[in-house]
C-alpha atoms as a PDB file:
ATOM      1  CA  UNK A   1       8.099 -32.192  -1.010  1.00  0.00           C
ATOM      2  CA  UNK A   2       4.999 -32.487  -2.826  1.00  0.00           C
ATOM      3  CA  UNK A   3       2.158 -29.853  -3.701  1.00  0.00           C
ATOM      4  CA  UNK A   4       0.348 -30.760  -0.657  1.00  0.00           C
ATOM      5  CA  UNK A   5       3.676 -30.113   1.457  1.00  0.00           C
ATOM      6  CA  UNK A   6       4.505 -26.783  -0.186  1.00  0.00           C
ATOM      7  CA  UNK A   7       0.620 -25.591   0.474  1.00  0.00           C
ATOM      8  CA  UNK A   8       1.251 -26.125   4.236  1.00  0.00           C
ATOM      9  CA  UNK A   9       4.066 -25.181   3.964  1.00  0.00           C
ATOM     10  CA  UNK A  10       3.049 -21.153   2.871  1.00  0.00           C
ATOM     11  CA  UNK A  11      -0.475 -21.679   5.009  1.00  0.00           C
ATOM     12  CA  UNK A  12       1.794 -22.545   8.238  1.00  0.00           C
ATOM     13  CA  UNK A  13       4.738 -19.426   7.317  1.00  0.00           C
ATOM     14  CA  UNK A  14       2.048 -16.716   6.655  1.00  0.00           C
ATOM     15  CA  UNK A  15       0.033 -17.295   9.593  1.00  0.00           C
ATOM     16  CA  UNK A  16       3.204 -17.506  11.416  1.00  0.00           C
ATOM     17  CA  UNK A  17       4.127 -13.356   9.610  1.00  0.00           C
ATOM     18  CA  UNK A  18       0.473 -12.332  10.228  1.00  0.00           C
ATOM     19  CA  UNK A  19       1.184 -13.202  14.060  1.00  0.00           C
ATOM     20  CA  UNK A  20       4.520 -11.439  13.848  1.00  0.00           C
ATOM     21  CA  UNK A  21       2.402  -8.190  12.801  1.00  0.00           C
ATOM     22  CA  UNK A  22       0.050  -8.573  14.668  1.00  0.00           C
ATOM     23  CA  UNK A  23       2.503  -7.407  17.215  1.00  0.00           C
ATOM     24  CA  UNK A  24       2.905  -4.219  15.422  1.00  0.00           C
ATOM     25  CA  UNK A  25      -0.846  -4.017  14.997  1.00  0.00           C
ATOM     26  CA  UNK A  26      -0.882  -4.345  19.235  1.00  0.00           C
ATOM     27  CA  UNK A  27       2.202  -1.622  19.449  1.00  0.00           C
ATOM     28  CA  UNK A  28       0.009   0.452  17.720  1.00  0.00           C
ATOM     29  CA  UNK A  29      -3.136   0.281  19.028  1.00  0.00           C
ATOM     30  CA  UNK A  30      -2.098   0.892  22.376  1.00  0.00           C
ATOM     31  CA  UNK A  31      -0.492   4.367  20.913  1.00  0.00           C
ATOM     32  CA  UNK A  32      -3.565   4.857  19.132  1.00  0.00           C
ATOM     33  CA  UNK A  33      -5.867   4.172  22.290  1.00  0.00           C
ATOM     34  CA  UNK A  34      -3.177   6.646  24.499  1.00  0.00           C
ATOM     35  CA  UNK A  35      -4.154   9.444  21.572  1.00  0.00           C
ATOM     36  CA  UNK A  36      -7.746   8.498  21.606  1.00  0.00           C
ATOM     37  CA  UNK A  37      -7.914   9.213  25.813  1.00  0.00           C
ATOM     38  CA  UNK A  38      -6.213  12.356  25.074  1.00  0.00           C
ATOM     39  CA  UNK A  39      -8.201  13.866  22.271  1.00  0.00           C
ATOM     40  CA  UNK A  40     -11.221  12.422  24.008  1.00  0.00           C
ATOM     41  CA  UNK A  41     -12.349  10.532  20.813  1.00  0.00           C
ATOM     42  CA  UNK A  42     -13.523   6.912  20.090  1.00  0.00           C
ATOM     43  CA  UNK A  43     -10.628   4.293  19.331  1.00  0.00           C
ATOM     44  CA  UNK A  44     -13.087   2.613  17.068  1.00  0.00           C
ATOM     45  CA  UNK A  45     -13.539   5.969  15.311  1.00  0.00           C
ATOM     46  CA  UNK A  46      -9.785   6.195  14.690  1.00  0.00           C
ATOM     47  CA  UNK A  47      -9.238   2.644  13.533  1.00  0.00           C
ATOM     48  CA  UNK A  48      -9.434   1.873   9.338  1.00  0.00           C
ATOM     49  CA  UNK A  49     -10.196  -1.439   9.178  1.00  0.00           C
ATOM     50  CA  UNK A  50      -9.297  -1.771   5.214  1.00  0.00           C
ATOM     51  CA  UNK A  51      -5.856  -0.919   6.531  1.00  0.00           C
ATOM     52  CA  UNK A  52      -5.631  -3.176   9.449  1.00  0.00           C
ATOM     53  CA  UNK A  53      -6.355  -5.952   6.991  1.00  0.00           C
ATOM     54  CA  UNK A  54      -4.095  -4.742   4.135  1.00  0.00           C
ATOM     55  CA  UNK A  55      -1.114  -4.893   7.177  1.00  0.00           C
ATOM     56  CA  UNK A  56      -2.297  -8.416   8.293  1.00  0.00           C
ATOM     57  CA  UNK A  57      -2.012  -9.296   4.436  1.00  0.00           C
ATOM     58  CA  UNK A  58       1.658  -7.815   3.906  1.00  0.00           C
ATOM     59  CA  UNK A  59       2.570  -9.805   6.983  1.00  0.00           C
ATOM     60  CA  UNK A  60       1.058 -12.945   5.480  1.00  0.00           C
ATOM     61  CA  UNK A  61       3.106 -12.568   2.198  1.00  0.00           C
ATOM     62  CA  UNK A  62       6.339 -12.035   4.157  1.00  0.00           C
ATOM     63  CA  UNK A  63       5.774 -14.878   6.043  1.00  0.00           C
ATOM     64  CA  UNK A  64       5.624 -16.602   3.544  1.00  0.00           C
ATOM     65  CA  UNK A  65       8.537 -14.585   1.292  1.00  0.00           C
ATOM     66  CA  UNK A  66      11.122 -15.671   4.242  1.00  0.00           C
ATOM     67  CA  UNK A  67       9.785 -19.821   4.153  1.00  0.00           C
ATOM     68  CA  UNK A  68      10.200 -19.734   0.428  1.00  0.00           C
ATOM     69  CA  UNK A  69      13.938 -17.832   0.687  1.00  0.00           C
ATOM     70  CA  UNK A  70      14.705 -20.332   3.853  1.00  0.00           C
ATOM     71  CA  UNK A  71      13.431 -23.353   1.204  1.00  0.00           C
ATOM     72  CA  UNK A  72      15.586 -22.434  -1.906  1.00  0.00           C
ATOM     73  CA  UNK A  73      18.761 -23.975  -2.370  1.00  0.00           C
ATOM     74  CA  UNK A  74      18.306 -26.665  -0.055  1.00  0.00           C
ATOM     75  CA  UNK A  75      16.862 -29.689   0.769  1.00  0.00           C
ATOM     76  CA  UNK A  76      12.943 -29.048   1.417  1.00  0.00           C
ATOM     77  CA  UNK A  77      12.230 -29.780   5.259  1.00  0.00           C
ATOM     78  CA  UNK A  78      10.012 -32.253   6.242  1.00  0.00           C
ATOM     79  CA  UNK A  79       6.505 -30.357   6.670  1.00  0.00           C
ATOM     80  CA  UNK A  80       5.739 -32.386   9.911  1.00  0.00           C
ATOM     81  CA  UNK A  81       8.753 -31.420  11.301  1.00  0.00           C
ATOM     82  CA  UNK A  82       9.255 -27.611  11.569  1.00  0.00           C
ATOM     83  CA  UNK A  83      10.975 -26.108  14.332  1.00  0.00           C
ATOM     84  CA  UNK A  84       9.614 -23.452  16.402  1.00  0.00           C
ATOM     85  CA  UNK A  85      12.764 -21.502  15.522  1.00  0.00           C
ATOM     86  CA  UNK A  86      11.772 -21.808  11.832  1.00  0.00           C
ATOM     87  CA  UNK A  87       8.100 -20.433  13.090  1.00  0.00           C
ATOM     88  CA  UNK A  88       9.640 -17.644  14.566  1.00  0.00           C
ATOM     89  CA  UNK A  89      11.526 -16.564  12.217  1.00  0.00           C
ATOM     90  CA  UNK A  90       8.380 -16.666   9.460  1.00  0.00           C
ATOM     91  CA  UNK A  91       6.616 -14.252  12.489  1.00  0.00           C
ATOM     92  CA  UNK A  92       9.783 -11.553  12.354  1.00  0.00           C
ATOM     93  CA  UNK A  93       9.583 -11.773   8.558  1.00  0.00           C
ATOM     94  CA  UNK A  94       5.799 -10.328   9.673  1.00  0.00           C
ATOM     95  CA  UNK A  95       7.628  -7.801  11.934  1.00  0.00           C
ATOM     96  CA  UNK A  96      10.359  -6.677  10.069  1.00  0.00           C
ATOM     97  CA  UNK A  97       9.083  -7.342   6.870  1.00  0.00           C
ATOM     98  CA  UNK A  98       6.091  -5.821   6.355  1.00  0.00           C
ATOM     99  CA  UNK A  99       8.511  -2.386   7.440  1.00  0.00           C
ATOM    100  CA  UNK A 100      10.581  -3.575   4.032  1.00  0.00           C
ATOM    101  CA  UNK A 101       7.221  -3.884   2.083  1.00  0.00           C
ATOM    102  CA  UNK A 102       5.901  -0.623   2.877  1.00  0.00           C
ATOM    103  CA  UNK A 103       8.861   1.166   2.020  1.00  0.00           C
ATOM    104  CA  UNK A 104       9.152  -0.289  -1.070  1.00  0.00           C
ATOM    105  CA  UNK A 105       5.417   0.526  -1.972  1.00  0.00           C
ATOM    106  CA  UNK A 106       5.776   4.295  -1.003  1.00  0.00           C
ATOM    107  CA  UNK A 107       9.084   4.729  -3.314  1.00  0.00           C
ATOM    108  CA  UNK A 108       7.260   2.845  -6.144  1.00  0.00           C
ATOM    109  CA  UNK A 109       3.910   4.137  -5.980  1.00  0.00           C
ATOM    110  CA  UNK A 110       2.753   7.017  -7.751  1.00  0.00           C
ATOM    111  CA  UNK A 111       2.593  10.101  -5.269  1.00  0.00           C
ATOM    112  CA  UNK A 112      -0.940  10.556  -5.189  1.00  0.00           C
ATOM    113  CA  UNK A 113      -1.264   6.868  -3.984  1.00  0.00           C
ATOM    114  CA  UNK A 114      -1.110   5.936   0.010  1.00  0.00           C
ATOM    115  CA  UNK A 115       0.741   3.016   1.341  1.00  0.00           C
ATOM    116  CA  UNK A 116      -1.158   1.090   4.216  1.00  0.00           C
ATOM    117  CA  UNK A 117       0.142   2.479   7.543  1.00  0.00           C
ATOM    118  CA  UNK A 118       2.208  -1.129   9.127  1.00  0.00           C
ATOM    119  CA  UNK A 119       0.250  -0.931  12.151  1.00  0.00           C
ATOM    120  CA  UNK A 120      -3.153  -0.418  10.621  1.00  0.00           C
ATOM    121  CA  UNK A 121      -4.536   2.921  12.344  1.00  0.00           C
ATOM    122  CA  UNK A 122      -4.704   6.160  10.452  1.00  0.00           C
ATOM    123  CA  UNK A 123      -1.973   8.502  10.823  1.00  0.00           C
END
């Protein structure tokens, strides 16, 4: 694989994990939209945007963590021909990743730091 390959290569696998959580951004809108009705407030007004994009990004880079992981050791696959298995998987790595990414932000930041909520509302 050349340079060229291994660019769309992690451009194809992190848009694949920003898909995967974008699912968990949808799980938790909804919940945040069922709070919203029942506090009678705006769901725009409960929404951080900084954090909805810092979640898209962690699912990016795990995306792209699980392509690189699935690469190493073997021989690199053809870039043209990618199964849609091999997509996703890059979109749980979003999923389930971005869970292992958080985690390991909140036990290695300092205290007074915040770690982006997964599913990019405040709470």
């Amino acid at each position: 694989m050349n340079a060229s390959d291994w660019l769309q290569l992690v451009i194809l696998a992190g848009l694949a994990g920003m898909v995967g959580q974008s699912a968990r951004v949808i799980i938790g809108m909804k919940k945040l939209n069922d709070e919203a009705s029942a506090t009678s407030q705006k769901l725009g007004d409960m929404v951080d945007t900084s954090r909805l994009l810092i979640s898209l990004l962690i699912g990016f880079t795990a995306g792209v963590a699980s392509a690189l992981a699935l690469q190493s050791g073997t021989t690199p696959a053809d870039i043209g021909h990618i199964e849609p298995k091999s997509l996703l998987a890059f979109a749980a790595a979003g999923y389930a990743g971005t869970d292992f990414i958080e985690a390991f932000m909140t036990r290695n930041l300092p205290s007074t730091a915040t770690a982006p909520s997964s599913d990019g509302y405040k709470g």
